[in-house]
Protein backbone atom coordinates (compact mmCIF):
# COMPACT_ATOMS: atom_id res chain seq x y z
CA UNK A 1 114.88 51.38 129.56
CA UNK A 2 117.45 54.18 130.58
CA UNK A 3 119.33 53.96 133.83
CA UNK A 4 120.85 56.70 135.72
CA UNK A 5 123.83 55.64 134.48
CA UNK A 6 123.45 56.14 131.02
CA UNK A 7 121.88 59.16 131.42
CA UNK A 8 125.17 60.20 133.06
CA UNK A 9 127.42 59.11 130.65
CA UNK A 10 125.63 60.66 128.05
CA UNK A 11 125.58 64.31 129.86
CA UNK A 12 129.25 64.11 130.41
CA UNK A 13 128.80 64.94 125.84
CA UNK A 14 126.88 67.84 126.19
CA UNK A 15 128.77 70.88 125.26
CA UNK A 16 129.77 73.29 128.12
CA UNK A 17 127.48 75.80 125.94
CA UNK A 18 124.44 73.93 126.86
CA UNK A 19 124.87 72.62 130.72
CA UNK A 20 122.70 75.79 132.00
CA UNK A 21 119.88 74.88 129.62
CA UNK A 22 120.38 70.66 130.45
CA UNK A 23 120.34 72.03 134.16
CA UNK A 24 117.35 73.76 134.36
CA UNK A 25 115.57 70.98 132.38
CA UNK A 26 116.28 68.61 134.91
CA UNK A 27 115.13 70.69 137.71
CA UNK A 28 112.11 70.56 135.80
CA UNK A 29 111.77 67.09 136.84
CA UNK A 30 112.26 67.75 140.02
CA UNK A 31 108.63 69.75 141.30
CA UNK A 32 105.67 68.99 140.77
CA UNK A 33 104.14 70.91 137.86
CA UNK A 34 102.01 73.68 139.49
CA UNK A 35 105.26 75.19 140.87
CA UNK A 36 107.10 74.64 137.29
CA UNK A 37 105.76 77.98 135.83
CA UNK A 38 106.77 80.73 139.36
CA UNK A 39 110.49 78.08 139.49
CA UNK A 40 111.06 79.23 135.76
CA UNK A 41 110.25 82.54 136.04
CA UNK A 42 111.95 83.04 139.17
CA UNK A 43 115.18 81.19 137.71
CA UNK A 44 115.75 83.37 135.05
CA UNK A 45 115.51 86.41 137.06
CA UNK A 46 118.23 84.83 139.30
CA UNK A 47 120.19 84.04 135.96
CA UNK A 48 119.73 87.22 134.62
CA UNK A 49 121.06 89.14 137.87
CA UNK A 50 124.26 86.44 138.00
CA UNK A 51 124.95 87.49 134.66
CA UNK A 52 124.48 91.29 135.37
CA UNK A 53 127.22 90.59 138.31
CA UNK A 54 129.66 88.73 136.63
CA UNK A 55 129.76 91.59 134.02
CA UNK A 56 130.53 94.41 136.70
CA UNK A 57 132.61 92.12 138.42
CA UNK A 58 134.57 91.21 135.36
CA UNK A 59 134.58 95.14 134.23
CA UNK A 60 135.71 96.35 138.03
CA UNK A 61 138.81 93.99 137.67
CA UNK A 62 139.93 94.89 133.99
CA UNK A 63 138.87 98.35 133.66
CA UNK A 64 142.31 100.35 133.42
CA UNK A 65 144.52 97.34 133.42
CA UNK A 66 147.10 98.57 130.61
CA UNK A 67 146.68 102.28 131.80
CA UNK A 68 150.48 101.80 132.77
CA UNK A 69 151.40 99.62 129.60
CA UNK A 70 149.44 101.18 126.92
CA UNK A 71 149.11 99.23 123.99
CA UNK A 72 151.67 100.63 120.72
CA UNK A 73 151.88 99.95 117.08
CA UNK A 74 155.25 99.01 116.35
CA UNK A 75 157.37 100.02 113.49
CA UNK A 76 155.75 98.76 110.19
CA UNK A 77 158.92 97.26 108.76
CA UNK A 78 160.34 96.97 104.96
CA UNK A 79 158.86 94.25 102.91
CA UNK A 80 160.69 92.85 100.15
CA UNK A 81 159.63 94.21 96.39
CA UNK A 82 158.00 91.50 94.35
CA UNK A 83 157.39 91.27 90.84
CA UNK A 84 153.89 92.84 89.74
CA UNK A 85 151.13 90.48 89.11
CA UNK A 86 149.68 91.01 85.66
């Protein structure tokens, strides 16, 4: 049998990449399954808006930051000549 323990150990291994997806499988387990299907769909709207905000939140704070320090090539440089490879 697993205990709660295990189980816990075991999710501390899961990937960063995966902990939404682990999440909302657990919360799964959580209601009773006539409210699984509206919880889902209603979840994913949520995450979809979340993601929507983080994006204009993460553009509002970047947009323009090296307007004052503009990004420049610098001088190529000499390179040695090398013998030709034949």
């Amino acid at each position: 049998m697993i205990t709660k323990e295990r189980l816990k150990r075991e999710i501390d291994q899961v990937q960063d990449q995966y902990l939404d997806v682990l999440y909302q499988i657990i919360q799964l387990f959580e209601y009773p399954p006539e409210t699984e299907k509206h919880l889902l769909i209603e979840r994913s709207s949520i995450t979809e808006q979340d993601t929507t905000q983080e994006w204009l939140t993460f553009i509002e704070h970047t947009y323009g930051c090296l307007a004052d320090d503009p990004i420049e090539r610098g001088m190529q440089g000499s390179y040695e000549v090398r013998e030709t490879i034949e």
